[in-house]
PDB file of N, CA and C in Angstrom:
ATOM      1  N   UNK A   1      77.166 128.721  85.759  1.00  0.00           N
ATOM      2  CA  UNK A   1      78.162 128.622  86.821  1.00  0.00           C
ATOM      3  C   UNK A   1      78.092 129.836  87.744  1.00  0.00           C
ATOM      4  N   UNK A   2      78.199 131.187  87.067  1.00  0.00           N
ATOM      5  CA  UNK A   2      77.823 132.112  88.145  1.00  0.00           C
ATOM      6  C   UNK A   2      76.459 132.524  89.055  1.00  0.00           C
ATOM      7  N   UNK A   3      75.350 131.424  88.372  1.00  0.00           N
ATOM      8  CA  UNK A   3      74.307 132.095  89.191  1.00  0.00           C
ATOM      9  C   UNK A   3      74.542 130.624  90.059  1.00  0.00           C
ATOM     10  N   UNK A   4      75.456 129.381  89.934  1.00  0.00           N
ATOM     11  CA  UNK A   4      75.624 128.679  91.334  1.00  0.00           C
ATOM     12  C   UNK A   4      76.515 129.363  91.818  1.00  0.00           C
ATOM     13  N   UNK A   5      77.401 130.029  91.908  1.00  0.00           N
ATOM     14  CA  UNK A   5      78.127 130.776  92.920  1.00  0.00           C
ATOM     15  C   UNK A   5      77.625 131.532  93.559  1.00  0.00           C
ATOM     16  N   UNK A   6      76.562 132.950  93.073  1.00  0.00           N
ATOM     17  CA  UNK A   6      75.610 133.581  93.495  1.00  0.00           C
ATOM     18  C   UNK A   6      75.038 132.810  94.730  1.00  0.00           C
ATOM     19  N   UNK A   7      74.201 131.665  94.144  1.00  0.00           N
ATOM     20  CA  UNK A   7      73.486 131.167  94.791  1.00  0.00           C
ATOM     21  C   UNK A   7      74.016 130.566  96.421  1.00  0.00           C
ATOM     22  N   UNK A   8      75.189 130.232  96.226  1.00  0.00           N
ATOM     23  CA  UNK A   8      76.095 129.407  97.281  1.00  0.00           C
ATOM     24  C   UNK A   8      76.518 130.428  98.168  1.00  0.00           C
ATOM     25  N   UNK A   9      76.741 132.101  97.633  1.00  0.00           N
ATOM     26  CA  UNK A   9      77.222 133.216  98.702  1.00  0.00           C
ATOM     27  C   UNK A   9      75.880 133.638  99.390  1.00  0.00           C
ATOM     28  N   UNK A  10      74.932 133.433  98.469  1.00  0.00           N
ATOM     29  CA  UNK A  10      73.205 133.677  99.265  1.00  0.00           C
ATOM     30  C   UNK A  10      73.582 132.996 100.283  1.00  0.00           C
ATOM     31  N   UNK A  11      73.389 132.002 100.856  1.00  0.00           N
ATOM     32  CA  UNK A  11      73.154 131.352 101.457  1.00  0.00           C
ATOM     33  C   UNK A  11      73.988 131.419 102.410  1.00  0.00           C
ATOM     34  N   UNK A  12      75.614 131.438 102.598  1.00  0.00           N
ATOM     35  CA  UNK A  12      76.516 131.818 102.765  1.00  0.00           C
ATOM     36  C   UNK A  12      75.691 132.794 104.207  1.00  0.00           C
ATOM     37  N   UNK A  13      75.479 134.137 103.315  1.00  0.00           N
ATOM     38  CA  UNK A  13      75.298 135.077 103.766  1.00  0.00           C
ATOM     39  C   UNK A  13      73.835 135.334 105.229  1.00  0.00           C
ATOM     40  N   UNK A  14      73.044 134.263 104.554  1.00  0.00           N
ATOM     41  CA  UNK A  14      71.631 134.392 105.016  1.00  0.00           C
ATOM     42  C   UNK A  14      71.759 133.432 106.072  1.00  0.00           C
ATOM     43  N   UNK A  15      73.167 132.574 106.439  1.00  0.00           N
ATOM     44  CA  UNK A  15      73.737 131.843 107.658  1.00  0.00           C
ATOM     45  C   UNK A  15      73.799 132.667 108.336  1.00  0.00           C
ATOM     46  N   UNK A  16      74.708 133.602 108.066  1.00  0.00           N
ATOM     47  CA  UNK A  16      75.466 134.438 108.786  1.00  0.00           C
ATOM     48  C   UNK A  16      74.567 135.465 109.510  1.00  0.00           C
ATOM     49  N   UNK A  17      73.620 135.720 108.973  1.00  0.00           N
ATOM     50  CA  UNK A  17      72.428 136.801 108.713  1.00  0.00           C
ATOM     51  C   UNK A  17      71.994 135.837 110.140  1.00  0.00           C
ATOM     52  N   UNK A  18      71.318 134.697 109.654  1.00  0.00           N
ATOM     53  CA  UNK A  18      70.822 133.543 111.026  1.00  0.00           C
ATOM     54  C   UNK A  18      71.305 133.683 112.016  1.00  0.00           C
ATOM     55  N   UNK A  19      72.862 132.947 112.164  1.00  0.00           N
ATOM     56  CA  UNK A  19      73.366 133.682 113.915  1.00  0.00           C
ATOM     57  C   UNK A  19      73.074 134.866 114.277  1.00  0.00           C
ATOM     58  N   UNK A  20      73.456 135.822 113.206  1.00  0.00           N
ATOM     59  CA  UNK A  20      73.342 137.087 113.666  1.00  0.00           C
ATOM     60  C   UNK A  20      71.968 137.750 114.370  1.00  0.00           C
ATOM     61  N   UNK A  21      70.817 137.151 113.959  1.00  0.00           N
ATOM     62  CA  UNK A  21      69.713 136.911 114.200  1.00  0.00           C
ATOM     63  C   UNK A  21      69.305 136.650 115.269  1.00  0.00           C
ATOM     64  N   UNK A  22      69.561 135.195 115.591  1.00  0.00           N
ATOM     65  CA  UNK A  22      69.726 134.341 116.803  1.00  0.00           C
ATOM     66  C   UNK A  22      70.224 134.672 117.969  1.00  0.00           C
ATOM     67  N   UNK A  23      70.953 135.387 118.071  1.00  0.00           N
ATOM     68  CA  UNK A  23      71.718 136.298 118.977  1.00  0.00           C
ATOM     69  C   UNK A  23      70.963 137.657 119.662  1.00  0.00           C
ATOM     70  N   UNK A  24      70.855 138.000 118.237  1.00  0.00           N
ATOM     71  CA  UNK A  24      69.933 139.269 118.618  1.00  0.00           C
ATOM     72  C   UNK A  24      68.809 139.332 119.408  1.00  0.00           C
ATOM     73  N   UNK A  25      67.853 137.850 118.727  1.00  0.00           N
ATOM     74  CA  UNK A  25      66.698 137.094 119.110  1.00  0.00           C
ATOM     75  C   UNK A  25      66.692 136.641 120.425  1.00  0.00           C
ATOM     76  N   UNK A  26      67.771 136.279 120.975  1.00  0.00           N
ATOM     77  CA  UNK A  26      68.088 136.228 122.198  1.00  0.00           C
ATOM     78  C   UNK A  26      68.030 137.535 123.645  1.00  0.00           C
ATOM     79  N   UNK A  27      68.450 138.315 122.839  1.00  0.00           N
ATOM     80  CA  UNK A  27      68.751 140.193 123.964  1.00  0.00           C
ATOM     81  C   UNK A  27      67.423 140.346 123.895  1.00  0.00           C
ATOM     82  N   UNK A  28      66.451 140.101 122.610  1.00  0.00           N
ATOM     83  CA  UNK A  28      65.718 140.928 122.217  1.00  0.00           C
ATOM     84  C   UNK A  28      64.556 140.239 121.578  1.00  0.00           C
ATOM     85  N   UNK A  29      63.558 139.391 121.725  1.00  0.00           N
ATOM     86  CA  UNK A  29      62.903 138.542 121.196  1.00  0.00           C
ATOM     87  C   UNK A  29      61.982 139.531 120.321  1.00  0.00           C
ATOM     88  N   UNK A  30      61.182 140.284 120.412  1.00  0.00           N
ATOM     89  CA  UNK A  30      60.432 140.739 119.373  1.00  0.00           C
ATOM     90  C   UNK A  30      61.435 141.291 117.923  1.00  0.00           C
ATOM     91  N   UNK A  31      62.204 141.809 118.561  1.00  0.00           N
ATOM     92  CA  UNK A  31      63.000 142.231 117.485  1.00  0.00           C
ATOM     93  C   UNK A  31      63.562 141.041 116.621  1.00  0.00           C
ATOM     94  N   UNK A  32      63.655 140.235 117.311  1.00  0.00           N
ATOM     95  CA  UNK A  32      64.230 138.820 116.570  1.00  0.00           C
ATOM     96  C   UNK A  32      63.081 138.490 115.596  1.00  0.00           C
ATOM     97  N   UNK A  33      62.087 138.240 116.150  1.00  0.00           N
ATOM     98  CA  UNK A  33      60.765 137.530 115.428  1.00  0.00           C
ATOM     99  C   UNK A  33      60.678 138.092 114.277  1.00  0.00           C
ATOM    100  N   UNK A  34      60.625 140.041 114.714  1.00  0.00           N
ATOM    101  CA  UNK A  34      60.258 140.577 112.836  1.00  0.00           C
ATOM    102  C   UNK A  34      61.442 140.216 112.124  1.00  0.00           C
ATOM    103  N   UNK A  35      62.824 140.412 112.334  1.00  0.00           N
ATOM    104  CA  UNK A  35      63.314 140.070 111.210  1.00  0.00           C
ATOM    105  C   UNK A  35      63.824 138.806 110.889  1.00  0.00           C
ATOM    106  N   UNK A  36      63.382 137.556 111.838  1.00  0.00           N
ATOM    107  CA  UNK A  36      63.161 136.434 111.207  1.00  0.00           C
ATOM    108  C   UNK A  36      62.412 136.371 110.091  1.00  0.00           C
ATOM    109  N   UNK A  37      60.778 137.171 110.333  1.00  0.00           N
ATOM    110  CA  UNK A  37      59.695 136.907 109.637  1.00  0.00           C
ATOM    111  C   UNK A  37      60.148 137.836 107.852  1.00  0.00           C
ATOM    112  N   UNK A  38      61.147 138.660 108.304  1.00  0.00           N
ATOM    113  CA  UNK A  38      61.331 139.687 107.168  1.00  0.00           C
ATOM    114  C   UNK A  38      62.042 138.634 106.265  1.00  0.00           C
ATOM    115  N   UNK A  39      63.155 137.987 106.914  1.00  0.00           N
ATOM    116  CA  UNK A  39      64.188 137.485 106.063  1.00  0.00           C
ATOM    117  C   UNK A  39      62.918 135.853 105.329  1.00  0.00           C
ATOM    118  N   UNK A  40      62.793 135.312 106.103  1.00  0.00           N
ATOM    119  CA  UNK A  40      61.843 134.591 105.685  1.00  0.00           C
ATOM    120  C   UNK A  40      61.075 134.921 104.208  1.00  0.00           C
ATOM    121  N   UNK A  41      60.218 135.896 104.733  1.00  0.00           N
ATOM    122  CA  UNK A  41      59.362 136.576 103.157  1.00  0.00           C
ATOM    123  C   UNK A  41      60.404 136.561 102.236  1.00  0.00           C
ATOM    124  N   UNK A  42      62.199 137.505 102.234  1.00  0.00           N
ATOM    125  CA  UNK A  42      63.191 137.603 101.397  1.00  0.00           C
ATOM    126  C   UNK A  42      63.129 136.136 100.740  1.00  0.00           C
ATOM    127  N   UNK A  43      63.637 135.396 101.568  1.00  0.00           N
ATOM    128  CA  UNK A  43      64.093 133.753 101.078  1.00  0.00           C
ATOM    129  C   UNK A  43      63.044 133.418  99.951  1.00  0.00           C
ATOM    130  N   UNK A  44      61.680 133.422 100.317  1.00  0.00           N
ATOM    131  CA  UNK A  44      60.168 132.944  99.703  1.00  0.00           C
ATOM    132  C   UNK A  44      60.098 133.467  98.576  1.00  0.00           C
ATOM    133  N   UNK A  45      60.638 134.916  98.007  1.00  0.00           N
ATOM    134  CA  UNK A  45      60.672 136.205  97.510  1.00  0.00           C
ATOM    135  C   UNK A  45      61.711 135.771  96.299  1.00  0.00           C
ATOM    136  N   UNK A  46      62.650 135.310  96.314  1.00  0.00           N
ATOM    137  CA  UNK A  46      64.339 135.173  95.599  1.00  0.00           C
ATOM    138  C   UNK A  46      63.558 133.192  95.422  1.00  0.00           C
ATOM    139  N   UNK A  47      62.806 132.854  95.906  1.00  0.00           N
ATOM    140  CA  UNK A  47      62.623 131.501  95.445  1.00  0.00           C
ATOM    141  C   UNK A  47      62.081 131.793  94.437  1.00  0.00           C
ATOM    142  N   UNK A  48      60.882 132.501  94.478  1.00  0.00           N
ATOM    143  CA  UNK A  48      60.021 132.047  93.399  1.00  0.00           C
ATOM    144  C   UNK A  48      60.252 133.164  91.872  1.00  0.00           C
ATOM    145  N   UNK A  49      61.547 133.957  92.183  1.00  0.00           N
ATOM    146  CA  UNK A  49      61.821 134.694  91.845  1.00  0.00           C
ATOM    147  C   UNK A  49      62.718 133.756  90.648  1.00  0.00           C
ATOM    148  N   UNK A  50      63.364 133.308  91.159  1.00  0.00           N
ATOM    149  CA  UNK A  50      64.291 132.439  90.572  1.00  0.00           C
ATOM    150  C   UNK A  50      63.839 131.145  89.470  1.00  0.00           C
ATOM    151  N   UNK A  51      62.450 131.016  90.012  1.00  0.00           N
ATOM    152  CA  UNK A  51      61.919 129.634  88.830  1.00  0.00           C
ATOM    153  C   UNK A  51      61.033 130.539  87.768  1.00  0.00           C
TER     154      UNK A  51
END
């Protein structure tokens, strides 16, 4: 039960992380791209981490 709660504030968070992103990505496109590409690797990272 707590690693679905975990799991549900990840995500939660990595929304939030997204607009926040998106926005940024907007003023600022390179800057957007790397830490799209950063959070990306994270996500890929905590997947395979997890099985």
């Amino acid at each position: 039960m707590t690693g679905h709660l975990i799991t549900v504030l990840l995500l939660l968070t990595l929304t939030g992380l997204g607009i926040g992103i998106g926005r940024l990505a907007y003023k600022n496109p390179a800057l957007g791209t790397s830490m799209v590409t950063a959070t990306t690797v994270l996500a890929l990272l905590y997947t395979i981490l997890q099985s």
